[in-house]
Each structure stands twice: as structure tokens, then as C-alpha cells.
Protein backbone atom coordinates (compact mmCIF):
# COMPACT_ATOMS: atom_id res chain seq x y z
CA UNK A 1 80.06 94.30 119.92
CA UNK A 2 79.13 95.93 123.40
CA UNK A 3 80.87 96.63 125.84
CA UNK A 4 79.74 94.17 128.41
CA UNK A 5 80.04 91.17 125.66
CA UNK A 6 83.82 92.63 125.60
CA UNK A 7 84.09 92.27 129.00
CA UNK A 8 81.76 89.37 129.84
CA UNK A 9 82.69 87.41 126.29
CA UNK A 10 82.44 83.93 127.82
CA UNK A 11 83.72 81.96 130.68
CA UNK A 12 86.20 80.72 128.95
CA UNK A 13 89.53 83.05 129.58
CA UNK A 14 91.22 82.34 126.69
CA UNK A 15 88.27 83.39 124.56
CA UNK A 16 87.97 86.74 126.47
CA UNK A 17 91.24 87.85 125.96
CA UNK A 18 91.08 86.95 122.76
CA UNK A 19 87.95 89.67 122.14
CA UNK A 20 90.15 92.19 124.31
CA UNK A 21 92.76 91.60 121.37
CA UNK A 22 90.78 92.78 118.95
CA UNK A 23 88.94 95.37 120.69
CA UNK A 24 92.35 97.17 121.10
CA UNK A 25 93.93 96.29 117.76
CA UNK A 26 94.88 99.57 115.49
CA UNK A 27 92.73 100.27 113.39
CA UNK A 28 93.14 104.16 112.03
CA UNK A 29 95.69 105.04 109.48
CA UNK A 30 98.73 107.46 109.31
CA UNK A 31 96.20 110.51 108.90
CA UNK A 32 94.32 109.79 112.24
CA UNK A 33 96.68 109.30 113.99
CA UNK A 34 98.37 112.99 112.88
CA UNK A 35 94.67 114.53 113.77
CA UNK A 36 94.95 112.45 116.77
CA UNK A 37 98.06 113.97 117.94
CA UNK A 38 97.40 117.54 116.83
CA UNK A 39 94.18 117.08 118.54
CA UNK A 40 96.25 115.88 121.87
CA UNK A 41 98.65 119.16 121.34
CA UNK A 42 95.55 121.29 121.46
CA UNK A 43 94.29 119.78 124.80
CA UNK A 44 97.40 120.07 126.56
CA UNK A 45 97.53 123.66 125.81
CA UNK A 46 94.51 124.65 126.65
CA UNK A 47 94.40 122.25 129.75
CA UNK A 48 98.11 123.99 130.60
CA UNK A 49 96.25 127.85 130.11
CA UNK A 50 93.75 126.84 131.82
CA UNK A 51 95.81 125.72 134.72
CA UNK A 52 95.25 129.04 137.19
CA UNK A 53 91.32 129.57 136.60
CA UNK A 54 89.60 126.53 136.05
CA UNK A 55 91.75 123.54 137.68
CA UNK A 56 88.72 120.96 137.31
CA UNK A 57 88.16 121.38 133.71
CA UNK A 58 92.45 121.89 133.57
CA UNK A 59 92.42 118.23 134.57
CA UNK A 60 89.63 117.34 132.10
CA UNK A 61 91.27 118.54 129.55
CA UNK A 62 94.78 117.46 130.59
CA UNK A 63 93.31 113.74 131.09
CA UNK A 64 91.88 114.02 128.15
CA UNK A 65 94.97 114.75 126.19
CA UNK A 66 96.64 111.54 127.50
CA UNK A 67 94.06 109.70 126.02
CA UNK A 68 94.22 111.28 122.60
CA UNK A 69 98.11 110.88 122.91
CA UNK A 70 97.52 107.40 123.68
CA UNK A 71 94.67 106.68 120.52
CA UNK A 72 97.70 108.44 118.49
CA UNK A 73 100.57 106.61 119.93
CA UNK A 74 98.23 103.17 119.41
CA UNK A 75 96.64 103.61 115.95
CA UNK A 76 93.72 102.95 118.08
CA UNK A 77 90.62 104.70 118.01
CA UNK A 78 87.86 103.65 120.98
CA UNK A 79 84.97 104.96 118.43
CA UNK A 80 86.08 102.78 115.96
CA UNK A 81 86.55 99.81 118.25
CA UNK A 82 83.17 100.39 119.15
CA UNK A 83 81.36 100.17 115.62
CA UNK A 84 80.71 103.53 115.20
CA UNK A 85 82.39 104.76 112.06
CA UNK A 86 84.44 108.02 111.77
CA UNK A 87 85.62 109.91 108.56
CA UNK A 88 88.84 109.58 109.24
């Protein structure tokens, strides 16, 4: 489902939030959600080393790793809630 039929799913609220509730239901196991949070190490870091050279793509990076920690945290994956399959 797109997108815009997530957002624009009918005029009836209740059905819309209904959508929203799946779109953000888990839906990755216990192994993506370890990749998901070593993934979300690995961007701090380099977001952190970063930090003196490069601030824009420090803040990239550092934004970034919230929303890695926060696909990790969830045992939500936006690719997935999207259609598109990943491997793990």
C-alpha cells in the first residue's frame, strides 16, 4: 500500500487509523532487530567521529541512528512496512 493511501485511507477516521496500525505493527524478528541495533551503534560512532569535520553529514548520520535505534527498539522495519522485502 502507498504511502498516500496510508495517509489518505478514507474519510472515515476510524478506518485510517486503523491502516496507521498496521503500517507500524512489528514485523522483523529477533535477528533484525540485533542487525538493526548494531547497525544504529555503527552510526552513532561514526556520526560522533565525525563530529569536528563534517557537522552536516555528523547530523545525518546521528539522525539516522535514532531511526535505526527506533526500527530496533520497535521490531519495525519502514522497508518492510512498505512491501518491499528484505533478507532479513
Amino acid at each position: 500500500m502507498a504511502m498516500a493511501q496510508l495517509c489518505f485511507a478514507s474519510a472515515n477516521p476510524d478506518a485510517g487509523q486503523r491502516t496507521m496500525k498496521t503500517f507500524f505493527k512489528p514485523n522483523i524478528t529477533g535477528a533484525g532487530r540485533v542487525a538493526r541495533g548494531i547497525t544504529a551503534l555503527g552510526l552513532l560512532l561514526a556520526g560522533l567521529y565525525a563530529w569536528q569535520s563534517i557537522r552536516w553529514l555528523s547530523i545525518l548520520l546521528l539522525v539516522s541512528a535514532g531511526f535505526v535505534t527506533f526500527e530496533a527498539l520497535r521490531g519495525w522495519c519502514v522497508m518492510r512496512a512498505c512491501g518491499i522485502r528484505t533478507p532479513m
